[in-house]
PDB file of N, CA and C in Angstrom:
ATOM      1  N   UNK A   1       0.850  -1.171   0.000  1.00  0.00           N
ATOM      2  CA  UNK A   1       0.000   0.000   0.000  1.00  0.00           C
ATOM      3  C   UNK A   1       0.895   1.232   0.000  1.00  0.00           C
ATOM      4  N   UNK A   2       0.565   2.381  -0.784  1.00  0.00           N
ATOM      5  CA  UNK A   2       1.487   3.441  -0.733  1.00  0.00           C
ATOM      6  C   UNK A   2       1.132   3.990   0.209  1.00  0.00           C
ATOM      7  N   UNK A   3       1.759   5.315   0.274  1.00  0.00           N
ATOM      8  CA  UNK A   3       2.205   5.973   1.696  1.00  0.00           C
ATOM      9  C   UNK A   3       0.951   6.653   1.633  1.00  0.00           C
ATOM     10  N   UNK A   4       0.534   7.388   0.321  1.00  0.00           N
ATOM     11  CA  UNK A   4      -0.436   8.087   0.360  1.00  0.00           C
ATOM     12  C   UNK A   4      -2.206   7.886   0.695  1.00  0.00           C
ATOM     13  N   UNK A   5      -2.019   6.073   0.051  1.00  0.00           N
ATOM     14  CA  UNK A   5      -3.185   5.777   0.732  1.00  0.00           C
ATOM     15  C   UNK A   5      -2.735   5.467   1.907  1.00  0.00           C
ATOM     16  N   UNK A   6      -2.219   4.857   2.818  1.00  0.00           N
ATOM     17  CA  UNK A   6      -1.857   4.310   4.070  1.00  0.00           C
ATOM     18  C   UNK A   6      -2.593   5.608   4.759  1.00  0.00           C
ATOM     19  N   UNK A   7      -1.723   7.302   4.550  1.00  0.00           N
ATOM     20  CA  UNK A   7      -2.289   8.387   5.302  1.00  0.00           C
ATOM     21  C   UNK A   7      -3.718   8.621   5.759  1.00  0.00           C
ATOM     22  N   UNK A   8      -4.337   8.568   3.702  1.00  0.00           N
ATOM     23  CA  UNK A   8      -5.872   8.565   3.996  1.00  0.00           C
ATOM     24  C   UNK A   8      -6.798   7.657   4.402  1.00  0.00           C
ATOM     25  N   UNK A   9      -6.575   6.464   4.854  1.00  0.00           N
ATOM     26  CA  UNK A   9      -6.959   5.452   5.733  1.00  0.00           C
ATOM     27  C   UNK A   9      -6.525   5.630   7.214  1.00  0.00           C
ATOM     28  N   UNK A  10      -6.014   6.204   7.272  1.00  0.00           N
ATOM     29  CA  UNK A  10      -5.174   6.482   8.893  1.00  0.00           C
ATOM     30  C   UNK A  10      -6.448   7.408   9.165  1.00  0.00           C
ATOM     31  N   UNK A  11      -6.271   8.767   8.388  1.00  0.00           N
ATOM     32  CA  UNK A  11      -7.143   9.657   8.679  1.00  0.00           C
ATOM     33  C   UNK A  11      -8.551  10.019   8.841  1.00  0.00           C
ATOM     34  N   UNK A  12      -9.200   8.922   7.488  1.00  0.00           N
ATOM     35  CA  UNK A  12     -10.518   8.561   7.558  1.00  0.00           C
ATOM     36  C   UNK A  12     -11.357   7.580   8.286  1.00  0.00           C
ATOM     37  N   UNK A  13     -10.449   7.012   8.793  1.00  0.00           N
ATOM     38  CA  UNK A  13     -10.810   5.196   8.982  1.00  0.00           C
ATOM     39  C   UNK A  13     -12.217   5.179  10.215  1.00  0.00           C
ATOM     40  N   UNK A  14     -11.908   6.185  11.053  1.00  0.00           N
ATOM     41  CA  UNK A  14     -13.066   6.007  12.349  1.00  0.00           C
ATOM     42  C   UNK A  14     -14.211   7.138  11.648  1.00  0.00           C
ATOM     43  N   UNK A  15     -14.016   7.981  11.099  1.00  0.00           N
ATOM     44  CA  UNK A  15     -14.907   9.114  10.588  1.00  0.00           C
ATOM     45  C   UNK A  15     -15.672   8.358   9.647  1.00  0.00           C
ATOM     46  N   UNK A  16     -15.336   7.264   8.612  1.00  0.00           N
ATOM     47  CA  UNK A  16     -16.129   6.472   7.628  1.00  0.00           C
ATOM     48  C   UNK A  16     -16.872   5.831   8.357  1.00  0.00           C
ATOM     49  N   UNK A  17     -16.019   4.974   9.480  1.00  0.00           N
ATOM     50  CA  UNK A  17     -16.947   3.912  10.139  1.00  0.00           C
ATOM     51  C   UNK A  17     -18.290   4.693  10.905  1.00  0.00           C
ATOM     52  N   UNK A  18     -18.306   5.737  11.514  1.00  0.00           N
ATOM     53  CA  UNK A  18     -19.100   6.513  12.714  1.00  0.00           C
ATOM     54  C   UNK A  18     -20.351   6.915  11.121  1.00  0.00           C
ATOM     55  N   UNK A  19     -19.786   7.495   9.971  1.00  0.00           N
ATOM     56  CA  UNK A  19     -20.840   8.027   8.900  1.00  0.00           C
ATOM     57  C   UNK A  19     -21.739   6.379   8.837  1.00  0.00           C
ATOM     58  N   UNK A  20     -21.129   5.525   8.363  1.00  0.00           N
ATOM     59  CA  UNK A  20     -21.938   4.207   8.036  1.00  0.00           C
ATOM     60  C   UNK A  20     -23.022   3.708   9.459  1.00  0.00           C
ATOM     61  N   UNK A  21     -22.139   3.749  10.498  1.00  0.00           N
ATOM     62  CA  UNK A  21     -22.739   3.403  11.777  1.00  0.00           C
ATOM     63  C   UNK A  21     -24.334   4.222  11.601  1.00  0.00           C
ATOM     64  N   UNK A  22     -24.051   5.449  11.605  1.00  0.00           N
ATOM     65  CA  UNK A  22     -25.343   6.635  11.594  1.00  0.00           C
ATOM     66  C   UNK A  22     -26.179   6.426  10.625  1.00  0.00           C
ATOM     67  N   UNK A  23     -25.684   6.023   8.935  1.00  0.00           N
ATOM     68  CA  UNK A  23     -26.152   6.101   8.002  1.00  0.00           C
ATOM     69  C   UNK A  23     -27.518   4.831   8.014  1.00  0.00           C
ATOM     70  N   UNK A  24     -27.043   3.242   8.605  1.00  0.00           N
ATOM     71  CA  UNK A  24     -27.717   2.210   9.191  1.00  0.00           C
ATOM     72  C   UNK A  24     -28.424   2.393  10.295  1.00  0.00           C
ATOM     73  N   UNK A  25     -28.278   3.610  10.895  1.00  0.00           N
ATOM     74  CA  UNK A  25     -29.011   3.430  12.147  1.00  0.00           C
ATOM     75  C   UNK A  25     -30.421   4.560  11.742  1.00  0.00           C
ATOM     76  N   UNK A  26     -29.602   5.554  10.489  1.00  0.00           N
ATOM     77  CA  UNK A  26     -31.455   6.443  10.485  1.00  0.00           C
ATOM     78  C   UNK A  26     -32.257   5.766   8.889  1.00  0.00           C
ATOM     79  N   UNK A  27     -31.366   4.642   8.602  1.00  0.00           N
ATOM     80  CA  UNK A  27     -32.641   3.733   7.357  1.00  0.00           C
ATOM     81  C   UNK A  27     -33.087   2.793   8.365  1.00  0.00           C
ATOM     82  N   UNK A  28     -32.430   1.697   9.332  1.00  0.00           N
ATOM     83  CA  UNK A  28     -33.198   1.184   9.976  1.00  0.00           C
ATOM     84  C   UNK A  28     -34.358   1.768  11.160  1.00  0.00           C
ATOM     85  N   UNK A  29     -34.142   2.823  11.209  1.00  0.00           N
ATOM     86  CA  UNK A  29     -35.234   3.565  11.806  1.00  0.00           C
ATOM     87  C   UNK A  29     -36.383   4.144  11.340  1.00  0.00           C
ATOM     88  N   UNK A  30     -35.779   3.968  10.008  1.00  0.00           N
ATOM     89  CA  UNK A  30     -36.952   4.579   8.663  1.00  0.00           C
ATOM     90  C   UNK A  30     -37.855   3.171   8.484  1.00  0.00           C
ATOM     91  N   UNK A  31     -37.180   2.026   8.734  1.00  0.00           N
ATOM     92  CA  UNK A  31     -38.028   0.964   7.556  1.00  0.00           C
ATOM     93  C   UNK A  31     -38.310   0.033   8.803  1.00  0.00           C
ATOM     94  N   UNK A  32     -37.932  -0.151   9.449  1.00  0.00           N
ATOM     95  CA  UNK A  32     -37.741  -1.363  10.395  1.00  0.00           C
ATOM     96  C   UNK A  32     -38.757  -0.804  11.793  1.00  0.00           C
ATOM     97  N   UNK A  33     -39.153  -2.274  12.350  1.00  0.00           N
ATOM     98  CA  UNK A  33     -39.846  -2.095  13.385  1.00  0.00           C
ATOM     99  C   UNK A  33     -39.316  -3.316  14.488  1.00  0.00           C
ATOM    100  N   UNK A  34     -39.191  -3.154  15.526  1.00  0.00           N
ATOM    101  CA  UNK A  34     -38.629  -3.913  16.260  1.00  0.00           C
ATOM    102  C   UNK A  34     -37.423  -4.148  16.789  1.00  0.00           C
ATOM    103  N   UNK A  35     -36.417  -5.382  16.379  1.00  0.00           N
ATOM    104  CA  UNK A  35     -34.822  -4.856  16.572  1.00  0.00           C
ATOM    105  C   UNK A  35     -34.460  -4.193  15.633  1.00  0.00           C
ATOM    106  N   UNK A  36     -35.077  -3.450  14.730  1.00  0.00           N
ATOM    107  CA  UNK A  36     -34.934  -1.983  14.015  1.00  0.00           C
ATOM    108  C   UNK A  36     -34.531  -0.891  14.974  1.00  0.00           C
ATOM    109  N   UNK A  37     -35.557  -1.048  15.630  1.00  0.00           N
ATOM    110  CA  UNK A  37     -35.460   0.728  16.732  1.00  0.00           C
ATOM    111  C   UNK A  37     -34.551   0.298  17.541  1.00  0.00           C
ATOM    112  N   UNK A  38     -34.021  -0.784  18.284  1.00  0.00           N
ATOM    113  CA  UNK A  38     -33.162  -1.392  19.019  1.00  0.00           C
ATOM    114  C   UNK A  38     -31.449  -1.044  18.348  1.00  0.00           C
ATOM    115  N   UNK A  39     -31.640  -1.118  17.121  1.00  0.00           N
ATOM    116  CA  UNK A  39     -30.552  -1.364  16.341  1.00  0.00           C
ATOM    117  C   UNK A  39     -30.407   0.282  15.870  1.00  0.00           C
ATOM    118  N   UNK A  40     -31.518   1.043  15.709  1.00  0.00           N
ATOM    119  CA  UNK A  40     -31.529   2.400  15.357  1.00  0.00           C
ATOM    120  C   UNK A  40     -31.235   3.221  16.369  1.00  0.00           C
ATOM    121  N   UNK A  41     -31.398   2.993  17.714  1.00  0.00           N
ATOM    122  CA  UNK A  41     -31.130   3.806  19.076  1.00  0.00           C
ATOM    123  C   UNK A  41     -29.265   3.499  19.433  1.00  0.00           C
ATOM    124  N   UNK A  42     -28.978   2.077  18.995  1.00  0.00           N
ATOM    125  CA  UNK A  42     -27.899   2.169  19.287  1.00  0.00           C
ATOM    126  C   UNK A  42     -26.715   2.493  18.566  1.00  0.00           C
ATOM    127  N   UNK A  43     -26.875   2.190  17.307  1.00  0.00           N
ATOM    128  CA  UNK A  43     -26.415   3.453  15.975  1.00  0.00           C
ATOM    129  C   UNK A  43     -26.604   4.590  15.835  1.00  0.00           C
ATOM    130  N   UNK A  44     -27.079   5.214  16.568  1.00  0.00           N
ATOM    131  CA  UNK A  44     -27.053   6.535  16.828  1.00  0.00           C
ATOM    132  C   UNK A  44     -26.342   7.125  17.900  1.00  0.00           C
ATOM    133  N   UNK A  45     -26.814   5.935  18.864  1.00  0.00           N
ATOM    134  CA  UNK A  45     -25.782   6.667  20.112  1.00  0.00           C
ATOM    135  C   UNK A  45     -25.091   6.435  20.203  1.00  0.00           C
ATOM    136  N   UNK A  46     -23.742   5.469  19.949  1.00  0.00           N
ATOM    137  CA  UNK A  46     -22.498   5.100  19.732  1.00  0.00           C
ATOM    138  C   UNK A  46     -21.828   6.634  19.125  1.00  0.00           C
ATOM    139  N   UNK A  47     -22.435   6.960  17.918  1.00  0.00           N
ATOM    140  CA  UNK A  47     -21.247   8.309  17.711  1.00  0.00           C
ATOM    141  C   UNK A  47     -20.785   9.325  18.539  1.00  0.00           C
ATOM    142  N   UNK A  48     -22.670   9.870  19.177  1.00  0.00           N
ATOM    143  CA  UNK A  48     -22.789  10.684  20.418  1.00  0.00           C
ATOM    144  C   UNK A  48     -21.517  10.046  21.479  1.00  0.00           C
ATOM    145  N   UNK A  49     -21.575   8.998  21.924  1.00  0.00           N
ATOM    146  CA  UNK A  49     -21.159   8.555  23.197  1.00  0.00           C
ATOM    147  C   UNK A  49     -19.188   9.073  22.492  1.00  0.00           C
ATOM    148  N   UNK A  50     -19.120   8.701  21.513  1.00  0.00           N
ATOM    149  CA  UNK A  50     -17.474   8.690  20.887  1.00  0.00           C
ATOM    150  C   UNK A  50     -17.310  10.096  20.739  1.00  0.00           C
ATOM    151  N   UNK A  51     -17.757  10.957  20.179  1.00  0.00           N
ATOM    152  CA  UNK A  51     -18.177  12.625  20.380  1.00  0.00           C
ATOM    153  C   UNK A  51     -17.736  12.823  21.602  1.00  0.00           C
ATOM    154  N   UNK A  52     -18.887  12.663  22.527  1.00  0.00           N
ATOM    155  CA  UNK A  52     -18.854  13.025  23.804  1.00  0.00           C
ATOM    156  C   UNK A  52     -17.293  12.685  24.382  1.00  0.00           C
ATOM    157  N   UNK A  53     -17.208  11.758  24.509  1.00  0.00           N
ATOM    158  CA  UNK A  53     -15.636  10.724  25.374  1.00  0.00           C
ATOM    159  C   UNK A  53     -14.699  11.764  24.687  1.00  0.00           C
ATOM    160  N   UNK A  54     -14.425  11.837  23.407  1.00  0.00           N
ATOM    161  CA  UNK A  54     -13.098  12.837  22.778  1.00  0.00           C
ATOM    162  C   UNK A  54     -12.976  14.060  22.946  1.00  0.00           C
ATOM    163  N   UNK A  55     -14.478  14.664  23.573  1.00  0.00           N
ATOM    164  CA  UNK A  55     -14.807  16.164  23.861  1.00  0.00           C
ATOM    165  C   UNK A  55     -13.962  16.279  25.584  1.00  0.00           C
ATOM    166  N   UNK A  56     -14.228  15.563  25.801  1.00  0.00           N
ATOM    167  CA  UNK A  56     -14.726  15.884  27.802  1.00  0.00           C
ATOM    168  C   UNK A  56     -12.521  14.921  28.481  1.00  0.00           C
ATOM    169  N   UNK A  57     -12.555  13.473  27.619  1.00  0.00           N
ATOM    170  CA  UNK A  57     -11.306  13.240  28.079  1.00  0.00           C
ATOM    171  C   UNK A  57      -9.907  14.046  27.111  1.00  0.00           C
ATOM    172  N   UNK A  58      -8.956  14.637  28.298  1.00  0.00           N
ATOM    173  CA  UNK A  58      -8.009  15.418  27.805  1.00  0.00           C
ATOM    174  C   UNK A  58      -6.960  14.388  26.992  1.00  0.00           C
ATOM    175  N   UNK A  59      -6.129  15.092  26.005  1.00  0.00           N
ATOM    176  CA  UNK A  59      -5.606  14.342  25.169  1.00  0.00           C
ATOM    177  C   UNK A  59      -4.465  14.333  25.540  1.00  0.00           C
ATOM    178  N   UNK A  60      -2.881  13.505  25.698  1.00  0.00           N
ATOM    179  CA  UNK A  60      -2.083  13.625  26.408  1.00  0.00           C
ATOM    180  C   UNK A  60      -1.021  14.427  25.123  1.00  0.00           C
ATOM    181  N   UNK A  61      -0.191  15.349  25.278  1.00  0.00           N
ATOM    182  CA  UNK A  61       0.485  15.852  24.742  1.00  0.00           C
ATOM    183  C   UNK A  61       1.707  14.923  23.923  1.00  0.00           C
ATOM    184  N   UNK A  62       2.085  15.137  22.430  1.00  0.00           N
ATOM    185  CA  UNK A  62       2.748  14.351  22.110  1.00  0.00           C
ATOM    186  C   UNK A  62       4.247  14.965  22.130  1.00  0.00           C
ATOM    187  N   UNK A  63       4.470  16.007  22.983  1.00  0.00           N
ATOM    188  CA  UNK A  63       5.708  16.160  22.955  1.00  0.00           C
ATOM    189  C   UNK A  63       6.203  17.225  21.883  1.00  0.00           C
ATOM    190  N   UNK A  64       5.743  17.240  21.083  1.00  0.00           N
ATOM    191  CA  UNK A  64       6.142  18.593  19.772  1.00  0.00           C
ATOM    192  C   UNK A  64       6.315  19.960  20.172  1.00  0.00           C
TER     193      UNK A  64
END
């Protein structure tokens, strides 16, 4: 793998996953009934909760 994709996989990799996570959680909330809304409440709040955690815990300095 080149360097250049290696970067943009480094960089995108949790931001793609959190869009797809959300993206499954507001069609199964659109179409689905049952472990739909189960599956739609918790695809939704997983990003919130990862949001939240990166907002509130401090990041440790890398020295630069």
């Amino acid at each position: 793998m080149s360097a250049a994709a290696n970067s943009f996989w480094r960089l995108w990799r949790w931001p793609l996953v959190l869009g797809l996570l959300s993206t499954s959680g507001l069609l199964s909330a659109l179409v689905s009934d049952g472990w739909g809304d189960w599956w739609a409440w918790l695809s939704l709040g997983l990003p919130v909760a990862v949001m939240a955690w990166c907002a509130w815990v401090p990041r440790q300095s890398s020295g630069r």
